[in-house]
N, C-alpha and C. Protein backbone atom coordinates (compact mmCIF):
# COMPACT_ATOMS: atom_id res chain seq x y z
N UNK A 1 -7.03 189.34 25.20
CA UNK A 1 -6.71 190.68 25.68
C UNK A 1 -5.91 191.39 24.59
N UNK A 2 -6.74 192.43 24.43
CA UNK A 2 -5.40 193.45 23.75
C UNK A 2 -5.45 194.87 23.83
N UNK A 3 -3.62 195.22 23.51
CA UNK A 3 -3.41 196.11 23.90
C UNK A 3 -1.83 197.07 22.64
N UNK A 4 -2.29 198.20 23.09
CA UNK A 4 -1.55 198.71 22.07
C UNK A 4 -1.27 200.24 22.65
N UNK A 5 0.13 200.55 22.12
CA UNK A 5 0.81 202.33 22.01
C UNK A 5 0.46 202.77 21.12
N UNK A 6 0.16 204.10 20.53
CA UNK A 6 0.17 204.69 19.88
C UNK A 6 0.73 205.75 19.94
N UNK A 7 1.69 205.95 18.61
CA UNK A 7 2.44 207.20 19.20
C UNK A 7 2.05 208.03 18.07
N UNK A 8 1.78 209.13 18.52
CA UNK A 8 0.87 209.91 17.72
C UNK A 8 1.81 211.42 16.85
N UNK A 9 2.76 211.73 17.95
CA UNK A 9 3.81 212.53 17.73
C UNK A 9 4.31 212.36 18.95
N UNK A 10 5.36 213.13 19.24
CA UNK A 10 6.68 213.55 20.28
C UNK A 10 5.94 214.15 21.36
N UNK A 11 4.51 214.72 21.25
CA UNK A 11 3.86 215.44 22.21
C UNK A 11 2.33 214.73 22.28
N UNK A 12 2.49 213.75 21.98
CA UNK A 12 0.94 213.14 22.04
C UNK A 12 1.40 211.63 21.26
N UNK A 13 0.62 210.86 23.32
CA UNK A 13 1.29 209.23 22.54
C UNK A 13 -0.56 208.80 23.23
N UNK A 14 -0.62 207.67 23.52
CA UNK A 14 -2.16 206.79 24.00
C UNK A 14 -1.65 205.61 23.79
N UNK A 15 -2.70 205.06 25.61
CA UNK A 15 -2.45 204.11 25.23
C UNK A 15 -4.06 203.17 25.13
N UNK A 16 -4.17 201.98 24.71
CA UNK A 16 -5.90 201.18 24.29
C UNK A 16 -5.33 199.85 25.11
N UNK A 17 -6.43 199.76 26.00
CA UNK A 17 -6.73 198.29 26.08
C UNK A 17 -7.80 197.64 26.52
N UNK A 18 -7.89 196.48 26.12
CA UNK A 18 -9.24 195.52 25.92
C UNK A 18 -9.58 194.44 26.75
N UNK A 19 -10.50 193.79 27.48
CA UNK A 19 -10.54 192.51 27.44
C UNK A 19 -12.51 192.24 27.11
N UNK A 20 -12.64 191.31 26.83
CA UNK A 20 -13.73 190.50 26.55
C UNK A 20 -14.01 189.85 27.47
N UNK A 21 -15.31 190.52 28.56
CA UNK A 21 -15.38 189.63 29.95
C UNK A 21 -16.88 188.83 29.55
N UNK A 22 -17.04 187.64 29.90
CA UNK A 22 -18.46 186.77 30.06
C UNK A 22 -19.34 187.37 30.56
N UNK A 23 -19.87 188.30 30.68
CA UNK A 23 -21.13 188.90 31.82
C UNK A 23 -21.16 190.06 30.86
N UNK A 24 -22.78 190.40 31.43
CA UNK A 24 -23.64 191.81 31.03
C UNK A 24 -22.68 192.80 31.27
N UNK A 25 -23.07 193.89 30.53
CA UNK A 25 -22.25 195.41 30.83
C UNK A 25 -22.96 195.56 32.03
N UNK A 26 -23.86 195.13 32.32
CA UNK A 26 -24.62 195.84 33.87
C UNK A 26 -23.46 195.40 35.29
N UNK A 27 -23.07 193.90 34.81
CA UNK A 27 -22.76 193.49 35.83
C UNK A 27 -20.81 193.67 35.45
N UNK A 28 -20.30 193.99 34.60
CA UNK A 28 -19.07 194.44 34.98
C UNK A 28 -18.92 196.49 35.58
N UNK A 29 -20.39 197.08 35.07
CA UNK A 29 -20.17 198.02 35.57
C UNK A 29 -20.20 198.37 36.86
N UNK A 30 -21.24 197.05 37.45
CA UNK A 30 -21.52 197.06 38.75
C UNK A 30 -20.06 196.64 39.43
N UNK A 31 -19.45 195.83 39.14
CA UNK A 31 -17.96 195.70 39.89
C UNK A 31 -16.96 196.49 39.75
N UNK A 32 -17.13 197.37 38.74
CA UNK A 32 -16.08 198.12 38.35
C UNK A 32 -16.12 199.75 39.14
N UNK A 33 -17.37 199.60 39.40
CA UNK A 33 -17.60 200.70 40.26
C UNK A 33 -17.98 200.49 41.60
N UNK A 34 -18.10 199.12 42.17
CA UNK A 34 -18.05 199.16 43.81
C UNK A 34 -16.60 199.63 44.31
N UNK A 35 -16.08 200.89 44.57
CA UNK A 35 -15.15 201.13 45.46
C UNK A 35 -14.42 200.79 46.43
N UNK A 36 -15.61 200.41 47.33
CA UNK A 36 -15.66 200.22 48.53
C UNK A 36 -15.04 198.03 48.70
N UNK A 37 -15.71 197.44 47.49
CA UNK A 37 -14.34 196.37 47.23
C UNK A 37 -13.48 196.45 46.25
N UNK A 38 -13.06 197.29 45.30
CA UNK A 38 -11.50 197.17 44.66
C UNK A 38 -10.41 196.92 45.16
N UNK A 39 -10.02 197.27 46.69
CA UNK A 39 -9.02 196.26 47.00
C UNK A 39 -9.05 194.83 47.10
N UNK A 40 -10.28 194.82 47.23
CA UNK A 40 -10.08 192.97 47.10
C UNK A 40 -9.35 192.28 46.19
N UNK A 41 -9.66 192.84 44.87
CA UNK A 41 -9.58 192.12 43.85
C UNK A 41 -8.22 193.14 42.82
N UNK A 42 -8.09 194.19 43.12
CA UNK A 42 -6.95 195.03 41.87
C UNK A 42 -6.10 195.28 42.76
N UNK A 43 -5.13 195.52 42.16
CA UNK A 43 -3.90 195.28 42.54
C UNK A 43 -3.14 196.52 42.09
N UNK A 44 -4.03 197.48 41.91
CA UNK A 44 -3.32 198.86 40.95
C UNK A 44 -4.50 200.21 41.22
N UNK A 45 -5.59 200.25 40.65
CA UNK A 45 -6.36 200.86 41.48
C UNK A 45 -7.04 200.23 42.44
N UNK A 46 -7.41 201.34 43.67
CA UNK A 46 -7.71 200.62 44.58
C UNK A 46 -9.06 201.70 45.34
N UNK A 47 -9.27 202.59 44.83
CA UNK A 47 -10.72 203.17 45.49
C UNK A 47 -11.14 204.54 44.82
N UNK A 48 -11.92 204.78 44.42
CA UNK A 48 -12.43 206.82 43.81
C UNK A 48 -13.31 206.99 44.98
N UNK A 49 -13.22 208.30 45.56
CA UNK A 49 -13.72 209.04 46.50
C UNK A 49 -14.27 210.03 46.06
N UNK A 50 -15.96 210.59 45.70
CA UNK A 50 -16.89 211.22 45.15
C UNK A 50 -16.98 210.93 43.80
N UNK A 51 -18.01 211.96 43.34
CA UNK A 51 -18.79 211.80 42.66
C UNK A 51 -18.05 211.76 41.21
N UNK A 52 -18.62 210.82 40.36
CA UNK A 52 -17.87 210.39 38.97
C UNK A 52 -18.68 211.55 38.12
N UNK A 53 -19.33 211.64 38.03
CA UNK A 53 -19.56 212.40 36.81
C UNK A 53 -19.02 214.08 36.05
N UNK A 54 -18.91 214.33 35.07
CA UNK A 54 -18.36 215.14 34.30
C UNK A 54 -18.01 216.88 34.80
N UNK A 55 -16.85 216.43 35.57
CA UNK A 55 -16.64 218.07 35.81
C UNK A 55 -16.37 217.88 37.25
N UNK A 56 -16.79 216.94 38.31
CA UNK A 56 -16.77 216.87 39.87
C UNK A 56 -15.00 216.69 39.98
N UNK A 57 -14.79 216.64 41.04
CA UNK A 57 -13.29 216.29 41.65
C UNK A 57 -13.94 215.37 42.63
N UNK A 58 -12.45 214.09 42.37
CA UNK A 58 -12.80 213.07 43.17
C UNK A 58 -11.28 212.55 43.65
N UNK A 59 -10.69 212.45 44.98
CA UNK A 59 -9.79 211.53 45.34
C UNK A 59 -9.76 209.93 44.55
N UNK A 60 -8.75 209.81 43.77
CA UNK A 60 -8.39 208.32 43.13
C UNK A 60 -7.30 207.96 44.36
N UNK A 61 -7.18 206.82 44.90
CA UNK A 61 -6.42 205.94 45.50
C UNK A 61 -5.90 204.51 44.17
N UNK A 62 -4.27 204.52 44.44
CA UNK A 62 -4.05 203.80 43.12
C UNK A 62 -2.61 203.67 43.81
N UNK A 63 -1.87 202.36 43.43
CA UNK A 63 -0.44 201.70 43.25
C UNK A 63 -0.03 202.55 42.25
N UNK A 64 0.88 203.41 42.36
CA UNK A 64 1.95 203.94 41.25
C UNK A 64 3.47 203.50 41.60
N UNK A 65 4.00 202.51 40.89
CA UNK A 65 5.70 202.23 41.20
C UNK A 65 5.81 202.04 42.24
N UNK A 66 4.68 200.91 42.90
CA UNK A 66 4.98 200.56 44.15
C UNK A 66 4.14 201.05 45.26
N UNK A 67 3.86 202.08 45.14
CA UNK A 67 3.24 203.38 46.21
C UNK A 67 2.31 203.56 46.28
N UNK A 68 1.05 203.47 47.45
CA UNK A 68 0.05 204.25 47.30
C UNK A 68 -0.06 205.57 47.04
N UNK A 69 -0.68 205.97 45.96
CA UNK A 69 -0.67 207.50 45.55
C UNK A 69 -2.16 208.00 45.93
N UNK A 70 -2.57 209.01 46.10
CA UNK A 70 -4.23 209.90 46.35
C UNK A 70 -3.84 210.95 45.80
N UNK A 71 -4.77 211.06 44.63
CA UNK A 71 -4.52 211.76 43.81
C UNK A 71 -5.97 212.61 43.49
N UNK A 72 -6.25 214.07 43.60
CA UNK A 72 -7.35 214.85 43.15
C UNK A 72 -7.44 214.65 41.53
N UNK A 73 -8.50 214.48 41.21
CA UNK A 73 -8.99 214.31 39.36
C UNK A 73 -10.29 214.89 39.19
N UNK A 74 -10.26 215.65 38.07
CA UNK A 74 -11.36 216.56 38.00
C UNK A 74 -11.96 214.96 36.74
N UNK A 75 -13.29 214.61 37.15
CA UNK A 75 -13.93 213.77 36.03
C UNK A 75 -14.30 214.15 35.30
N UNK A 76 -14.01 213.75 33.73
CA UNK A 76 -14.42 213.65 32.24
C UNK A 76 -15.00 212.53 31.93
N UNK A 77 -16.10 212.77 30.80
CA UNK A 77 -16.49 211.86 29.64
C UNK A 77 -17.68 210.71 30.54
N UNK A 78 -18.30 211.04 31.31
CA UNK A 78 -19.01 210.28 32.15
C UNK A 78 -20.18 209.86 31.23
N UNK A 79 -21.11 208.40 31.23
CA UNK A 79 -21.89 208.51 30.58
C UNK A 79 -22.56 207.07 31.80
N UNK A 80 -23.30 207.00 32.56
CA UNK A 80 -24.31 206.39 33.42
C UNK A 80 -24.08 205.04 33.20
N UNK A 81 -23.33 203.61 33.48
CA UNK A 81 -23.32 202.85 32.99
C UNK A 81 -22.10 201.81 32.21
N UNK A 82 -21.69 203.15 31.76
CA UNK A 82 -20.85 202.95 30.62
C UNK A 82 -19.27 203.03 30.71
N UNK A 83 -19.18 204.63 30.65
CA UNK A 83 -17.53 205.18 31.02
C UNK A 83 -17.65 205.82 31.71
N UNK A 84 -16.41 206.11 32.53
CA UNK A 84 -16.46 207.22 33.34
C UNK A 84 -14.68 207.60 33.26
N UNK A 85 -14.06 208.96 33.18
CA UNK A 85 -12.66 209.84 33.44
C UNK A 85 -11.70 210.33 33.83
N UNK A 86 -10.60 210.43 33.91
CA UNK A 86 -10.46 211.84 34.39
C UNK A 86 -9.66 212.40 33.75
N UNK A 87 -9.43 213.86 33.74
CA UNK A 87 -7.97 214.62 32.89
C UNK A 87 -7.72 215.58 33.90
N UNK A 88 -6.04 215.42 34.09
CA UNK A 88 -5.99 216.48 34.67
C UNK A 88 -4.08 216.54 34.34
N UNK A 89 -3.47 217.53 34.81
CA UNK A 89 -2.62 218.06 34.35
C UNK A 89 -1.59 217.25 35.04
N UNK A 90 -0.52 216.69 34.17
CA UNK A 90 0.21 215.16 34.55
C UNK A 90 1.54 216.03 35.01
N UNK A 91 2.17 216.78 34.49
CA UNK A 91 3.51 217.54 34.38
C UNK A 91 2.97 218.95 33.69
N UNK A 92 3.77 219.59 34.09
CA UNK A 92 3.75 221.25 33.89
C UNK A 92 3.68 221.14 32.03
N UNK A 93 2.64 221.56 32.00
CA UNK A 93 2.18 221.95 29.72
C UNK A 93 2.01 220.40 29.40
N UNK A 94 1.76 219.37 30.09
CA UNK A 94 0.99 218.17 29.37
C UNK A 94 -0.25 217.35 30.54
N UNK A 95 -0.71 217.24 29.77
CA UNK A 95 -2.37 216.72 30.65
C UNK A 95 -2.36 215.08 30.14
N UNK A 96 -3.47 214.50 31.29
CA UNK A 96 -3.52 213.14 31.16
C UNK A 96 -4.85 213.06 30.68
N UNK A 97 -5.72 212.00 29.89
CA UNK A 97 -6.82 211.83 29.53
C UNK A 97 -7.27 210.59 29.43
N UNK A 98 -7.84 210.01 31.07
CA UNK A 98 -7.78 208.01 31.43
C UNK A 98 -9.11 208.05 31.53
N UNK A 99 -9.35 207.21 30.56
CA UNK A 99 -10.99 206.43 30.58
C UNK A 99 -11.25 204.97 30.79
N UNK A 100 -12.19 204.45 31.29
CA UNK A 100 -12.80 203.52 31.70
C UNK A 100 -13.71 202.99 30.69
N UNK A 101 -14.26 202.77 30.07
CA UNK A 101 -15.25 201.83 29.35
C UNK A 101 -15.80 200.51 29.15
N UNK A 102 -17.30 200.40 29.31
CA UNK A 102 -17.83 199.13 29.20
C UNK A 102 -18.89 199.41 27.90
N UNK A 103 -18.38 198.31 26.82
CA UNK A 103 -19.58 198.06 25.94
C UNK A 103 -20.10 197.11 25.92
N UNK A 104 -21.48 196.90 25.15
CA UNK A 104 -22.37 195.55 25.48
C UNK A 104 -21.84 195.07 24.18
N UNK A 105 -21.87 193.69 24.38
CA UNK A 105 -21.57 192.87 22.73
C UNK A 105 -22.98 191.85 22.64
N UNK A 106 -23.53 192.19 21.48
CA UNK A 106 -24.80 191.15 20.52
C UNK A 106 -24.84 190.16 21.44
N UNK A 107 -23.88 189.15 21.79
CA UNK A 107 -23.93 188.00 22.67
C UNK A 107 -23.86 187.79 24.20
N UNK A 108 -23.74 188.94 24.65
CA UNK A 108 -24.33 189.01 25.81
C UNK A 108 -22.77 189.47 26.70
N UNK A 109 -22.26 189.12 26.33
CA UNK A 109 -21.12 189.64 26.88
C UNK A 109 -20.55 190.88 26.97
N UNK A 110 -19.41 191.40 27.23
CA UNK A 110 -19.08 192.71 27.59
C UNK A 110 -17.48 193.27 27.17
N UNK A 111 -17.28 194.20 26.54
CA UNK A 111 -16.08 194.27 25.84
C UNK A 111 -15.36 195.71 27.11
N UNK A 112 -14.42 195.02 27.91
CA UNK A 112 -13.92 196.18 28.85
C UNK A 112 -13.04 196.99 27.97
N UNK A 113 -12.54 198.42 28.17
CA UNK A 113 -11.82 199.36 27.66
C UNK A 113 -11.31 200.19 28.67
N UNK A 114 -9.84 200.03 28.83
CA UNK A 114 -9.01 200.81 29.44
C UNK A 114 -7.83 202.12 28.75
N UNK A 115 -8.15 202.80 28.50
CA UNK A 115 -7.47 203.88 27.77
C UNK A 115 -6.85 205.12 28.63
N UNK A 116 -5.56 205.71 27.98
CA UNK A 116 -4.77 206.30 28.66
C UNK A 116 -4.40 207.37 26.98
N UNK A 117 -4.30 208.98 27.42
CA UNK A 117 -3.71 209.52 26.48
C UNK A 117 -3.29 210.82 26.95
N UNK A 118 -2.03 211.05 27.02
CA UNK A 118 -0.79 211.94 27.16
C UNK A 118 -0.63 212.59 25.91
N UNK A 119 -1.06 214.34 26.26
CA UNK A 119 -0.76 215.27 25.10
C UNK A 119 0.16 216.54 25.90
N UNK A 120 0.91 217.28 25.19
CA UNK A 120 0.99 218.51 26.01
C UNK A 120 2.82 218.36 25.20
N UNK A 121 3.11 219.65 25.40
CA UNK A 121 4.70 219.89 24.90
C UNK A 121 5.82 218.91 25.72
N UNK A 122 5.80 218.44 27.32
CA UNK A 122 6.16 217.82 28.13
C UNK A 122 6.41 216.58 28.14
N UNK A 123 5.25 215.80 27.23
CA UNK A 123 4.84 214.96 27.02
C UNK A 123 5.96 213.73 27.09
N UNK A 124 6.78 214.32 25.68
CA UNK A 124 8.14 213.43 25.49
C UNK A 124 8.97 212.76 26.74
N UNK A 125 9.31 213.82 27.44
CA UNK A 125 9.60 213.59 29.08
C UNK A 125 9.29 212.19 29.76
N UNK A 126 8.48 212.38 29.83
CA UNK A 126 7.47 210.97 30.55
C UNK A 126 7.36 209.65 29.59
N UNK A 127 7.26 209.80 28.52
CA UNK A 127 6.93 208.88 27.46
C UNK A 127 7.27 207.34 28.03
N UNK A 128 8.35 207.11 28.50
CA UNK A 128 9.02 206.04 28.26
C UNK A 128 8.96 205.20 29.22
N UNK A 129 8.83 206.20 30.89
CA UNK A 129 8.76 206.03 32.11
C UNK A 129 6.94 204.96 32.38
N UNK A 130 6.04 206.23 31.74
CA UNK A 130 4.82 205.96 31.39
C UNK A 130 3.97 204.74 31.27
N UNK A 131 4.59 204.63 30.17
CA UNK A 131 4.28 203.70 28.81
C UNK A 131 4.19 201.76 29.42
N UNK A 132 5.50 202.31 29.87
CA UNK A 132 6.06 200.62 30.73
C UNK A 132 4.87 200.55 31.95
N UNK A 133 5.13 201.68 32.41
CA UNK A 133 4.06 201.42 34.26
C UNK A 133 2.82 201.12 33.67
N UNK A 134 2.30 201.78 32.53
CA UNK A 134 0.66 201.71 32.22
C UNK A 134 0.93 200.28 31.18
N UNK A 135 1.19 200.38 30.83
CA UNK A 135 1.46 198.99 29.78
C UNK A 135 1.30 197.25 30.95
N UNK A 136 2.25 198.00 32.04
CA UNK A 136 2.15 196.63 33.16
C UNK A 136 1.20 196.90 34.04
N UNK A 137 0.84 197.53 34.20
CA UNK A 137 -0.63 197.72 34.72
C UNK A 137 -1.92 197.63 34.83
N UNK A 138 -2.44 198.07 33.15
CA UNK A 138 -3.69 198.06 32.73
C UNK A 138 -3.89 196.85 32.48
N UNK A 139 -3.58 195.80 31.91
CA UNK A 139 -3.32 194.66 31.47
C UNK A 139 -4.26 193.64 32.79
N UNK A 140 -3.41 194.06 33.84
CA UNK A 140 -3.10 193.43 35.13
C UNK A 140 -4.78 193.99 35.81
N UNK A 141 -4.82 194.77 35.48
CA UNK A 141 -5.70 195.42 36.09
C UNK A 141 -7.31 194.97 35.12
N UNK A 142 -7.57 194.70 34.10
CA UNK A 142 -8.17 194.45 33.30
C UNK A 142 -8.71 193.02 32.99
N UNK A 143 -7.47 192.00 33.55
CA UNK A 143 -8.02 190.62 33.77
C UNK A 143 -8.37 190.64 34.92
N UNK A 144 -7.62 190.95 36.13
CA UNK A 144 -8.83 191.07 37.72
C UNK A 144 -9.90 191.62 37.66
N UNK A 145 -10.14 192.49 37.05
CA UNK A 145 -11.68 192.95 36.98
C UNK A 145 -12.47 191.28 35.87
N UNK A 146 -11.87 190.98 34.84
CA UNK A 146 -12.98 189.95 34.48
C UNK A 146 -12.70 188.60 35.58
N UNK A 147 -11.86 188.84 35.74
CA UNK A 147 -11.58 187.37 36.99
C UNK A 147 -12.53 187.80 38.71
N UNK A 148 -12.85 188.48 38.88
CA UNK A 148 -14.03 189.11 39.30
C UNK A 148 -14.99 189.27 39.14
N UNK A 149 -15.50 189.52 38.05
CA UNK A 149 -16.60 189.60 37.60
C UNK A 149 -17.06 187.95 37.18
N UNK A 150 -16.44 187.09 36.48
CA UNK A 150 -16.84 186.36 35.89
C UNK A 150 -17.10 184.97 37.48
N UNK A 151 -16.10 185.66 38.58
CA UNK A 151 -16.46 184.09 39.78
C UNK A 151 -17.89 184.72 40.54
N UNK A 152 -18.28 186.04 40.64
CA UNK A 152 -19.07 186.64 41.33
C UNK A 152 -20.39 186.23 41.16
């Protein structure tokens, strides 16, 4: 697994992370997008309500600091398969930009991608608060999906 900050400036940080699951991209996309079981298995997000693709609004259900949060997200960067988005405005003058990604690897396996990137004047604000929750999170969230995928 890996994972990394990037701090880009005072108003724009991201964050990357990885794991390398045993199975087809077909079949981690297929778990990664049944909704209707993510609570089974994550422990952080826990359901999207409509349609993923580029530009729709969809209810996210998700653990934030404990809490169930439902949160409206307009979806970005959708591609059938693959990734799917959202960005939407985190704090007053800075926006969020969280992607999902599955690539296929030569050997049959599947390289997951969890990415997070905070831009906007505000930005600094949050940085620190952020960083820790998504840092203990994605991680967490990234081996249950292959620990899922790989007993299924």
């Amino acid at each position: 697994m890996n994972h990394k900050v990037i701090k880009h400036s005072n108003f724009h940080w991201s964050i990357y992370t990885e794991t390398i699951i045993d199975a087809s991209k077909e079949k981690v996309w297929s778990v990664l997008t049944d909704f209707d079981q993510m609570p089974n298995w994550s422990k952080t997000l826990q359901k999207i309500e409509g349609d993923l693709t580029t530009g729709s609004k969809t209810k996210v259900h998700y653990i934030f600091q404990g809490k169930m949060r439902e949160i409206e997200h307009t979806m970005v960067g959708y591609e059938d398969g693959t990734q799917f988005g959202w960005s939407d405005t985190l704090i007053p003058l800075t926006k969020d930009y969280h992607l999902y990604r599955v690539e296929a690897l030569p050997d049959g396996r599947s390289k997951f991608i969890q990415t997070d990137r905070v831009k906007g004047l505000t930005a600094f604000l949050v940085s620190k608060m952020l960083i820790e929750e998504m840092l203990g999170t994605y991680p967490v969230f990234n081996e249950s999906l292959k620990v899922m995928v790989t007993n299924k």
